[in-house]
PDB file of N, CA and C in Angstrom:
ATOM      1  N   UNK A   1     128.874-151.619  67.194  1.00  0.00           N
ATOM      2  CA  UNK A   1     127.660-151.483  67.974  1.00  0.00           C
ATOM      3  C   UNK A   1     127.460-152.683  68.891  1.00  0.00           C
ATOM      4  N   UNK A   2     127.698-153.899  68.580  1.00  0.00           N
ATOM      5  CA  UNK A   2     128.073-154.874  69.378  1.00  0.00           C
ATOM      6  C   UNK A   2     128.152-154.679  70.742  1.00  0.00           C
ATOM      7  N   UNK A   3     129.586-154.070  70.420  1.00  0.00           N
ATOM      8  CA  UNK A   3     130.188-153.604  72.097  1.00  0.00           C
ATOM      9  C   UNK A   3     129.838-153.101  72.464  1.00  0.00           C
ATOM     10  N   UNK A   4     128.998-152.291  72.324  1.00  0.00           N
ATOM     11  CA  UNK A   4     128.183-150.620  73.274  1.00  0.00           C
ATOM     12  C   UNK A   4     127.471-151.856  73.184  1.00  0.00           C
ATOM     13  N   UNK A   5     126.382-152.295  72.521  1.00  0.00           N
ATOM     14  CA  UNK A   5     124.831-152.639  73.079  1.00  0.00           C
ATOM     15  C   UNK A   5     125.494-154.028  74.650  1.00  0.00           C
ATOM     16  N   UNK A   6     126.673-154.482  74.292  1.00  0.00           N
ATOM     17  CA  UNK A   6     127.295-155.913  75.161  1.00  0.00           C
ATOM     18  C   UNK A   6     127.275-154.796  76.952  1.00  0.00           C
ATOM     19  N   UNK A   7     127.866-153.571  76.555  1.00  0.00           N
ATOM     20  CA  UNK A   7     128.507-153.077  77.715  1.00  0.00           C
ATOM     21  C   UNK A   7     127.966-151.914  77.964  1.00  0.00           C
ATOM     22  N   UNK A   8     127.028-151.651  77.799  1.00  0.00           N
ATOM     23  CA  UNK A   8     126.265-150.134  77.993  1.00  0.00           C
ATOM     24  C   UNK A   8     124.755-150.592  78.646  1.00  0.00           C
ATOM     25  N   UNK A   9     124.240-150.855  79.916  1.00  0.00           N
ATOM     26  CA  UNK A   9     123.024-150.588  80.052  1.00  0.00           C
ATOM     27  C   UNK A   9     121.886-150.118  79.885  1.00  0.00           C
ATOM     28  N   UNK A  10     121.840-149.936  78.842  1.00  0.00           N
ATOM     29  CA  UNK A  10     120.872-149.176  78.183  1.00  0.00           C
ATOM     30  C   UNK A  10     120.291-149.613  76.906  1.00  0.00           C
ATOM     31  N   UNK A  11     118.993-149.313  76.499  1.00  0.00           N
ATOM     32  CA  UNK A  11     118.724-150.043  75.303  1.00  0.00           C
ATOM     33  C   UNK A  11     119.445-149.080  73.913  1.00  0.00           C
ATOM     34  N   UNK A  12     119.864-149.496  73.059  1.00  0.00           N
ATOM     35  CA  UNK A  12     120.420-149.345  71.907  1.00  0.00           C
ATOM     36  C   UNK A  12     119.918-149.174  70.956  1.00  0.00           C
ATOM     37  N   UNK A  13     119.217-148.419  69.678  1.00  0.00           N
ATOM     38  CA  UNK A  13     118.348-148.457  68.221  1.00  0.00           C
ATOM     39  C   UNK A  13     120.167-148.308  67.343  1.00  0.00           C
ATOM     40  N   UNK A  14     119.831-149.921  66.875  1.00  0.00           N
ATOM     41  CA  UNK A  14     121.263-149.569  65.595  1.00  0.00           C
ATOM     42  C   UNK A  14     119.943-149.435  64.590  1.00  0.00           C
ATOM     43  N   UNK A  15     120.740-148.318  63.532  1.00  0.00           N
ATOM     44  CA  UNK A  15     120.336-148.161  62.126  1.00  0.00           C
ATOM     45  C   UNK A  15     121.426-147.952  61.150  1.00  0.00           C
ATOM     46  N   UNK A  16     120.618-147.987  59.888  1.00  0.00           N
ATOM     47  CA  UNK A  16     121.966-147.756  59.074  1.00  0.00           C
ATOM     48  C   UNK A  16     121.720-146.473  58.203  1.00  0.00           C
ATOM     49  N   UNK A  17     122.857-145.548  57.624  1.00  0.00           N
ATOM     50  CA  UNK A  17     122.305-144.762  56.787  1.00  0.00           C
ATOM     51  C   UNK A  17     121.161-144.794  55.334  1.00  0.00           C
ATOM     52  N   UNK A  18     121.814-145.913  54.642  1.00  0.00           N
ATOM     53  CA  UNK A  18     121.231-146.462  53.775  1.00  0.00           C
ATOM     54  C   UNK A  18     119.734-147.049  53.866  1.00  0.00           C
ATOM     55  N   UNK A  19     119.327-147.382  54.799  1.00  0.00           N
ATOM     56  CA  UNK A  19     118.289-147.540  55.608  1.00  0.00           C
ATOM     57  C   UNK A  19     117.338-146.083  55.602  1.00  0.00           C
ATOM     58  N   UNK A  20     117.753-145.254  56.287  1.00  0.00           N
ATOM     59  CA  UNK A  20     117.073-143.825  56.556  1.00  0.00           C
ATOM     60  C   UNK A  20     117.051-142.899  55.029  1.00  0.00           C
ATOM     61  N   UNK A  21     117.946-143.261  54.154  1.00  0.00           N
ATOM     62  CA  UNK A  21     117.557-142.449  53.402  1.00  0.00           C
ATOM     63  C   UNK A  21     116.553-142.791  51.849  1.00  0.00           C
ATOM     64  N   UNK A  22     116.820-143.957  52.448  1.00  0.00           N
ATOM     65  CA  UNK A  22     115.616-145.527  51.300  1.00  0.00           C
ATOM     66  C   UNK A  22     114.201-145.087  52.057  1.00  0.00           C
ATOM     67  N   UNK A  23     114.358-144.862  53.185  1.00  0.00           N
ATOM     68  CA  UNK A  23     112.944-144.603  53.962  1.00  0.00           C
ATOM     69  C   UNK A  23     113.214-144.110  55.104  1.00  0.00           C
ATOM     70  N   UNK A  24     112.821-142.985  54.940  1.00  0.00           N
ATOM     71  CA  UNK A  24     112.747-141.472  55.950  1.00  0.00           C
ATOM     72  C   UNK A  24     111.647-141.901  57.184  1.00  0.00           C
ATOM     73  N   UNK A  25     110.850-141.727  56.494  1.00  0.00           N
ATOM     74  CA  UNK A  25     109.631-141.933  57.045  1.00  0.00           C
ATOM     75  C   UNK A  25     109.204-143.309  57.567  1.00  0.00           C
ATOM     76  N   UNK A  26     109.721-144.077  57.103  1.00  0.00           N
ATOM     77  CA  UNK A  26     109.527-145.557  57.980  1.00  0.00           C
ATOM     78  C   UNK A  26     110.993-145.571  59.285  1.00  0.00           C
ATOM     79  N   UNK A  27     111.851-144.910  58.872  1.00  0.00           N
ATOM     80  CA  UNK A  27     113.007-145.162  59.907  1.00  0.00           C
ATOM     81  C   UNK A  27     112.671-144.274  60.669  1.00  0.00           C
ATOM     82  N   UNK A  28     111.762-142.752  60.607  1.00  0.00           N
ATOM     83  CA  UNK A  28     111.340-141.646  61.612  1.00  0.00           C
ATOM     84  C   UNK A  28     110.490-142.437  62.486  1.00  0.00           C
ATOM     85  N   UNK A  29     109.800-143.417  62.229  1.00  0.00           N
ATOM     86  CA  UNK A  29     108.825-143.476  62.831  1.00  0.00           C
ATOM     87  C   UNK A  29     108.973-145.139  64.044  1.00  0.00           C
ATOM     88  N   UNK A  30     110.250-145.755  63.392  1.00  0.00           N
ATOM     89  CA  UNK A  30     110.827-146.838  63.856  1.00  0.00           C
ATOM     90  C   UNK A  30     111.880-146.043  65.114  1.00  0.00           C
ATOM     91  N   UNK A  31     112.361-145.120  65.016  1.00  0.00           N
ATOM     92  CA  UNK A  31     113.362-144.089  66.144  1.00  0.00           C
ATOM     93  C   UNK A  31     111.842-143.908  67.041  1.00  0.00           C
ATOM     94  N   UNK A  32     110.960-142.977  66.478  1.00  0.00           N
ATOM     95  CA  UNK A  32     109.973-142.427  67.555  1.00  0.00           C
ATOM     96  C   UNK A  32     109.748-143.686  68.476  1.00  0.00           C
ATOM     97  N   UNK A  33     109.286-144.559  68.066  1.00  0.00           N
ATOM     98  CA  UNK A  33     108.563-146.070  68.056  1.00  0.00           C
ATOM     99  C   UNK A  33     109.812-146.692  69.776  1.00  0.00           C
ATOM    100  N   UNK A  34     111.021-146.526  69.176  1.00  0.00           N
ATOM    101  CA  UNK A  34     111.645-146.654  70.183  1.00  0.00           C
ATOM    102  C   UNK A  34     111.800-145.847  71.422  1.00  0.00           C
ATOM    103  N   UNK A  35     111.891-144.434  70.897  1.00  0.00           N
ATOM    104  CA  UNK A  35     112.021-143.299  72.057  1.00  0.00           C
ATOM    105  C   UNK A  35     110.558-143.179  73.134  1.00  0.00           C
ATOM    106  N   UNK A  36     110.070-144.333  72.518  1.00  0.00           N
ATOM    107  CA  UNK A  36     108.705-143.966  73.025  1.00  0.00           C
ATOM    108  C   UNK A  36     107.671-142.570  73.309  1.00  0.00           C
ATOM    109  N   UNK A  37     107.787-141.543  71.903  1.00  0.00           N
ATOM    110  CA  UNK A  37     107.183-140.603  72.065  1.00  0.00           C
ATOM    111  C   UNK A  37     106.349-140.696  70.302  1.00  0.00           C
ATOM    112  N   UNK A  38     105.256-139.694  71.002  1.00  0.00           N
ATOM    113  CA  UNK A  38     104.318-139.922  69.470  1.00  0.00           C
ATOM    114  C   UNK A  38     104.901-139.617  68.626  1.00  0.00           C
ATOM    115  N   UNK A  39     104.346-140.074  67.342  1.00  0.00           N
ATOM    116  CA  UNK A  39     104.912-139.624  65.934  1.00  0.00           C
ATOM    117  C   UNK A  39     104.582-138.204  65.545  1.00  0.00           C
ATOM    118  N   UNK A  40     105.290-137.392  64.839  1.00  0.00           N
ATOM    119  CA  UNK A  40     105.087-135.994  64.513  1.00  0.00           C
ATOM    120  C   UNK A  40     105.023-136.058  62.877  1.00  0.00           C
ATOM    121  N   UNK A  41     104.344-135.540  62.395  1.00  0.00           N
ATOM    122  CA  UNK A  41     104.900-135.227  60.722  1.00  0.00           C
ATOM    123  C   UNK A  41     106.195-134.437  60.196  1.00  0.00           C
ATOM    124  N   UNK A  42     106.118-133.273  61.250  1.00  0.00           N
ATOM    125  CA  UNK A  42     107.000-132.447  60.895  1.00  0.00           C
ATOM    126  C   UNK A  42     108.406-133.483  61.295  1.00  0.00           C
ATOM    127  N   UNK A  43     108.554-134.590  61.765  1.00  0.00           N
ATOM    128  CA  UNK A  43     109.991-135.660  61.565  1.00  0.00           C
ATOM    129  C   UNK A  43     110.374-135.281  60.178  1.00  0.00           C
ATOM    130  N   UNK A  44     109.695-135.148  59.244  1.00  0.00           N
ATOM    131  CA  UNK A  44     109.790-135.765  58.066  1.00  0.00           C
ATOM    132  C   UNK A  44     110.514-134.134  56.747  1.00  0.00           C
ATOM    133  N   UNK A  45     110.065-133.037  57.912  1.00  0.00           N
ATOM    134  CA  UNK A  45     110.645-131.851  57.509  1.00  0.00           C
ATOM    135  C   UNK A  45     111.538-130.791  57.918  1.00  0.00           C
ATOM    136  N   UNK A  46     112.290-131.711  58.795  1.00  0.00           N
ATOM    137  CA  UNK A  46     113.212-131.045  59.622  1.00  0.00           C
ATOM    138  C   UNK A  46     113.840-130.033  59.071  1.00  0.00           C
ATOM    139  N   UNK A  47     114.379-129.721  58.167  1.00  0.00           N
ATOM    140  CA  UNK A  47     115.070-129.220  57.338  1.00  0.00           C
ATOM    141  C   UNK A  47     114.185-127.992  57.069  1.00  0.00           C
ATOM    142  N   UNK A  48     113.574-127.874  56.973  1.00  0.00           N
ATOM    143  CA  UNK A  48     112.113-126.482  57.017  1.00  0.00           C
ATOM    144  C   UNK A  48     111.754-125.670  58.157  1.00  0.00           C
ATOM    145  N   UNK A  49     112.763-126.468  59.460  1.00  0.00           N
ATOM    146  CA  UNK A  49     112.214-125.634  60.862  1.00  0.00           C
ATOM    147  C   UNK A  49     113.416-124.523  60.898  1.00  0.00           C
ATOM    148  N   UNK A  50     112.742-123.066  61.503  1.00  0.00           N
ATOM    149  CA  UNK A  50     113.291-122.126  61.631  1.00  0.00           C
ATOM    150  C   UNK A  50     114.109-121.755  62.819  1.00  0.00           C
ATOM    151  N   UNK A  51     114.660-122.850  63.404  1.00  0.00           N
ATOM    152  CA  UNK A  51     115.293-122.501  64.660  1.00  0.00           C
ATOM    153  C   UNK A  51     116.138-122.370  64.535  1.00  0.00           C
ATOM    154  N   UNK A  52     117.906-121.843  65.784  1.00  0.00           N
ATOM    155  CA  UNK A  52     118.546-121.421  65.407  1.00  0.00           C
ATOM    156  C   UNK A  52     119.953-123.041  65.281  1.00  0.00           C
ATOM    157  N   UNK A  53     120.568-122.639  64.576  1.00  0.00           N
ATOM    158  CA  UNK A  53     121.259-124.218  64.523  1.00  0.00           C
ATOM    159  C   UNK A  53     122.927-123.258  64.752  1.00  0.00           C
ATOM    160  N   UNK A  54     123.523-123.634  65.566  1.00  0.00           N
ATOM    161  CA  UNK A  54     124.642-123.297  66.056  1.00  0.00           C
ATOM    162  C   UNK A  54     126.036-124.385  66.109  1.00  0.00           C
ATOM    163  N   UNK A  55     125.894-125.160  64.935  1.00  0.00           N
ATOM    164  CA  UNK A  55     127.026-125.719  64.471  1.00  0.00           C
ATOM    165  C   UNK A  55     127.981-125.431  63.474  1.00  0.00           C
ATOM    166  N   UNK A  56     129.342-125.820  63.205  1.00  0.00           N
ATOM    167  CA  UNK A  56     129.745-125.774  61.795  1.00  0.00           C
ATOM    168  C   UNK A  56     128.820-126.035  60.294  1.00  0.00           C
ATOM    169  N   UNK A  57     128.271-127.268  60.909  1.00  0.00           N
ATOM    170  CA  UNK A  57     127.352-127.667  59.454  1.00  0.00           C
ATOM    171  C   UNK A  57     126.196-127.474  59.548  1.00  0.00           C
ATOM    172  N   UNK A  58     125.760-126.012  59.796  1.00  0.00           N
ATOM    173  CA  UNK A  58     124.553-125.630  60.054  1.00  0.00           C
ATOM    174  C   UNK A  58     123.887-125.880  59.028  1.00  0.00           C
ATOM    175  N   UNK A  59     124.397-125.468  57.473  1.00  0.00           N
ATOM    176  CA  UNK A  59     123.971-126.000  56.135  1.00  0.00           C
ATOM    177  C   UNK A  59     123.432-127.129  56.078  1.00  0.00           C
ATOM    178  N   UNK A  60     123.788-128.082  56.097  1.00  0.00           N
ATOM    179  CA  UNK A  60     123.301-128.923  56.216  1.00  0.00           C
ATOM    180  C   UNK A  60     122.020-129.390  56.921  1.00  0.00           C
ATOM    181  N   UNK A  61     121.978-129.431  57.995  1.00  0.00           N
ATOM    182  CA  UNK A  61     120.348-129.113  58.822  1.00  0.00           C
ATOM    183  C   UNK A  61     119.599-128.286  57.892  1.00  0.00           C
ATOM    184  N   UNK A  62     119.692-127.588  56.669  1.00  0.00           N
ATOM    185  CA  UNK A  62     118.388-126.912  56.095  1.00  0.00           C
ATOM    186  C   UNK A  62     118.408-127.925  54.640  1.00  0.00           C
ATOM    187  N   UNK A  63     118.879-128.767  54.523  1.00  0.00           N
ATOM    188  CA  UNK A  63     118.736-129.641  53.379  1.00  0.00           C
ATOM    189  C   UNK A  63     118.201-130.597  53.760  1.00  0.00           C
ATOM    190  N   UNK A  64     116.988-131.184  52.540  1.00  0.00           N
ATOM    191  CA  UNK A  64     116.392-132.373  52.894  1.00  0.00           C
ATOM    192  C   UNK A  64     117.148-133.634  52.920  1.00  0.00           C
ATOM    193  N   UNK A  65     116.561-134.851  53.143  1.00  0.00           N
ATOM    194  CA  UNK A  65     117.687-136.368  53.455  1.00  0.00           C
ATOM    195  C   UNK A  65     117.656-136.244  51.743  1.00  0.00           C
ATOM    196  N   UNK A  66     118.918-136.697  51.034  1.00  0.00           N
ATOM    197  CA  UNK A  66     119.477-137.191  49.563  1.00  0.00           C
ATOM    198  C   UNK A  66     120.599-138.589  49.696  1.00  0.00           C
ATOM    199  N   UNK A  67     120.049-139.060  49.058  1.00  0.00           N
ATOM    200  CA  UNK A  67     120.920-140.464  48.115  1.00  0.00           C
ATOM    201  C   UNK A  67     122.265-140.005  47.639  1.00  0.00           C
ATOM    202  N   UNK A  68     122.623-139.449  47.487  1.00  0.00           N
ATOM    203  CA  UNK A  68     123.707-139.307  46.829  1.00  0.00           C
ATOM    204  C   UNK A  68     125.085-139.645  47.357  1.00  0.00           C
ATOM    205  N   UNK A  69     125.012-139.498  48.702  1.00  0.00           N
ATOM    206  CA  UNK A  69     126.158-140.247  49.385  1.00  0.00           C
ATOM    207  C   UNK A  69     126.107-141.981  49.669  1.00  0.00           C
ATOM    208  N   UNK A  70     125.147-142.202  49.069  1.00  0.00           N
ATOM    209  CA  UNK A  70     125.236-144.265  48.923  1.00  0.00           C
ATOM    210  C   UNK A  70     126.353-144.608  48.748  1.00  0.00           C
ATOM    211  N   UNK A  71     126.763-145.578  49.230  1.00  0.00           N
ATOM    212  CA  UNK A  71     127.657-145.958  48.415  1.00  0.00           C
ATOM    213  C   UNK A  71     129.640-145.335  48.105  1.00  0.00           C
ATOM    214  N   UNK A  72     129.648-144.256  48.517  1.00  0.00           N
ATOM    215  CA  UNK A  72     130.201-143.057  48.316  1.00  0.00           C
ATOM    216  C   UNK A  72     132.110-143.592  48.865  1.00  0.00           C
ATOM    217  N   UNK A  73     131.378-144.604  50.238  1.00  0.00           N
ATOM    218  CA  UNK A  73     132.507-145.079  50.342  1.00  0.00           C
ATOM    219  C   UNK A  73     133.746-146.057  49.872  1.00  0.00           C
ATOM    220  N   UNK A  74     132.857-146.549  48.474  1.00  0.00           N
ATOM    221  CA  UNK A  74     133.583-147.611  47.743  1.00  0.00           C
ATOM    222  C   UNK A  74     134.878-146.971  47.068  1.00  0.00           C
ATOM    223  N   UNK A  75     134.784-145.893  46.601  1.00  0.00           N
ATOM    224  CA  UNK A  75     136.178-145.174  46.129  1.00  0.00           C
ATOM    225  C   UNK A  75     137.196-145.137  46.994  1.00  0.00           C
ATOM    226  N   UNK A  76     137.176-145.073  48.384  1.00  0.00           N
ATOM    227  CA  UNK A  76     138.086-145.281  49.313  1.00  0.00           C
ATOM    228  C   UNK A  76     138.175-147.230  50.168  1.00  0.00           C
ATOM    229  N   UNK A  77     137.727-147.654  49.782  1.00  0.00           N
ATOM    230  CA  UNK A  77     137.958-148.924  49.932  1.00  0.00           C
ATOM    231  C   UNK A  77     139.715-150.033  50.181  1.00  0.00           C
ATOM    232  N   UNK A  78     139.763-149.581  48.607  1.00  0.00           N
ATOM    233  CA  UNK A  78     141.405-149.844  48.045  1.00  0.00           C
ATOM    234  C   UNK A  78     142.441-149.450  48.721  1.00  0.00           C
ATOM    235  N   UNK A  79     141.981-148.246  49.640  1.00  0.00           N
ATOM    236  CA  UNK A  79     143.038-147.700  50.313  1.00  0.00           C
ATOM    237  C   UNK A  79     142.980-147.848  52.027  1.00  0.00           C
ATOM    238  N   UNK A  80     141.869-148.433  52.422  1.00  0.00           N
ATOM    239  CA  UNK A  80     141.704-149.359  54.163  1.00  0.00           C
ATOM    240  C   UNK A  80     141.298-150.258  54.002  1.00  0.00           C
ATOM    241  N   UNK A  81     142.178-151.180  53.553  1.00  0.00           N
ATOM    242  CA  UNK A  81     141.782-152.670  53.497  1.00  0.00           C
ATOM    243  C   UNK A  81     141.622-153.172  55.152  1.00  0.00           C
ATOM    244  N   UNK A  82     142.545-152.523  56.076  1.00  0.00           N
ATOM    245  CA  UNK A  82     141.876-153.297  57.273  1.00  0.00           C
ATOM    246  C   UNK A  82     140.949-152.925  57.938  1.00  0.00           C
ATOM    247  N   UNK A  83     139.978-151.563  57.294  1.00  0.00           N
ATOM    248  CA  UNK A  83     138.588-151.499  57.732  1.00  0.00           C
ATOM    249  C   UNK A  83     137.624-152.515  57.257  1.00  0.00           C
ATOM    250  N   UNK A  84     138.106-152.850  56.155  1.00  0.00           N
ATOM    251  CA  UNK A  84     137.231-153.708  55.001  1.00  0.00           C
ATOM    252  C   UNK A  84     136.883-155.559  56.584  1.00  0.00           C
ATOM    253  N   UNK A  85     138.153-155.853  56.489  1.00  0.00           N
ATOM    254  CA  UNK A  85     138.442-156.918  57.392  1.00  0.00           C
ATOM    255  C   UNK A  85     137.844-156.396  58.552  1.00  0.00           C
ATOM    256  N   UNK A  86     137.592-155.285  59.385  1.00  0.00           N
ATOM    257  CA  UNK A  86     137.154-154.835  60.411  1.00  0.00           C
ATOM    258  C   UNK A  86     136.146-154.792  60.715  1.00  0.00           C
ATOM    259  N   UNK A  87     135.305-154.074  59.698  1.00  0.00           N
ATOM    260  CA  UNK A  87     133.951-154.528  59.617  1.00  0.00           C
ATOM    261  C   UNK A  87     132.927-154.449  57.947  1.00  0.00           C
ATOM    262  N   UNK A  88     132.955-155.979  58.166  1.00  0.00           N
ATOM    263  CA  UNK A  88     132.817-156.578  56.706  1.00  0.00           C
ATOM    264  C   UNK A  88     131.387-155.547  56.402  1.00  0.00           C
ATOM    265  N   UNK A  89     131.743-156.152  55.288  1.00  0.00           N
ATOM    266  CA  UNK A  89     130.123-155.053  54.619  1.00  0.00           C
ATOM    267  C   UNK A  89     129.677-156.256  53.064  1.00  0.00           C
ATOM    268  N   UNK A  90     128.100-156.364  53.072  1.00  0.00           N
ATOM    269  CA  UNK A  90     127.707-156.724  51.808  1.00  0.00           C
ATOM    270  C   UNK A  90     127.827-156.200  50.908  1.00  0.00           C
ATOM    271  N   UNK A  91     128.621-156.102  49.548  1.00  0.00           N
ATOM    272  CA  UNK A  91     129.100-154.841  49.023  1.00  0.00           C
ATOM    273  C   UNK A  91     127.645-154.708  48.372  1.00  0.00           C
ATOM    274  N   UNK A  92     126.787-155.471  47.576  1.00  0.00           N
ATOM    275  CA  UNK A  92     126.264-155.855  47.040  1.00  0.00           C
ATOM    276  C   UNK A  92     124.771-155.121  47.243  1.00  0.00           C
ATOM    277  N   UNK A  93     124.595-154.733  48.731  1.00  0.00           N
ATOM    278  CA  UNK A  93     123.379-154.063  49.277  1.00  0.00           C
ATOM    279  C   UNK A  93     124.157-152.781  49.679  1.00  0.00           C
ATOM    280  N   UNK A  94     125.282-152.636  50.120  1.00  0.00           N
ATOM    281  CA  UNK A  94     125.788-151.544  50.426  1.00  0.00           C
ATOM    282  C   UNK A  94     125.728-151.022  52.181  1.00  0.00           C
ATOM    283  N   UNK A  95     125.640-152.707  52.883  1.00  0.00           N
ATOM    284  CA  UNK A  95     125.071-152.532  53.995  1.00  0.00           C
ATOM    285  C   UNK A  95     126.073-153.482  54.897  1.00  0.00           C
ATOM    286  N   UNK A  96     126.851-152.919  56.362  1.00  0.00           N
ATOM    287  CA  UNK A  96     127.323-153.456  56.890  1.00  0.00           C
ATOM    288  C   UNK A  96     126.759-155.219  57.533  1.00  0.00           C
ATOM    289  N   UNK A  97     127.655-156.068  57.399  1.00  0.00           N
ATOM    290  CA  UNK A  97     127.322-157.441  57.847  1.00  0.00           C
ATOM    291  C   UNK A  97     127.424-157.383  59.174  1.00  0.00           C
ATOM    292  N   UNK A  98     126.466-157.481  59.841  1.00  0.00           N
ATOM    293  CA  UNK A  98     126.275-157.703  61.553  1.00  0.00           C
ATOM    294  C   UNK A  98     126.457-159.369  61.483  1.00  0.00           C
ATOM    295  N   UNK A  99     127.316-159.441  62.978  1.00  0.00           N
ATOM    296  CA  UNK A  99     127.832-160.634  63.201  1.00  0.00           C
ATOM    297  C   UNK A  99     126.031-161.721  64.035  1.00  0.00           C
TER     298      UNK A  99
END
């Protein structure tokens, strides 16, 4: 993200997953906050709107945000050590180290 925010004119919102799914509702409202448009409630129930979703993982769009992928990437670790070196991570919070 570095490089996009260094070389992209434009303003940038980095977040992290772990972030959004610890708090939905504080990270919905930190995105709005940036996009500069009011806050909605329904942010918070996306997954409940009846429109039509025309992707592969349409499934997904009808499920609420879950925890369960935290973390998820430590089982594959052992096996890209030069992502590890690429971009370090606190293992400890589970949250990439920004330089």
């Amino acid at each position: 993200m570095t490089h996009w925010q260094a070389v992209l004119p434009l303003p940038i919102l980095d977040g992290q997953y772990e972030d959004v799914v610890a708090d939905l509702e504080g990270q919905a409202k930190r995105l709005m906050r940036f996009l500069n448009v009011p806050w909605d409630e329904r942010c918070l129930n996306f997954h409940q709107h009846e429109r039509a979703v025309q992707t592969p993982s349409r499934w997904q769009v009808r499920q609420p945000i879950y925890t369960k992928s935290v973390g998820r990437w430590k089982a594959y670790a052992p096996y890209l050590p030069e992502l590890a070196e690429a971009f370090p991570c606190n293992v400890e919070q589970d949250t990439p180290v920004h330089p």
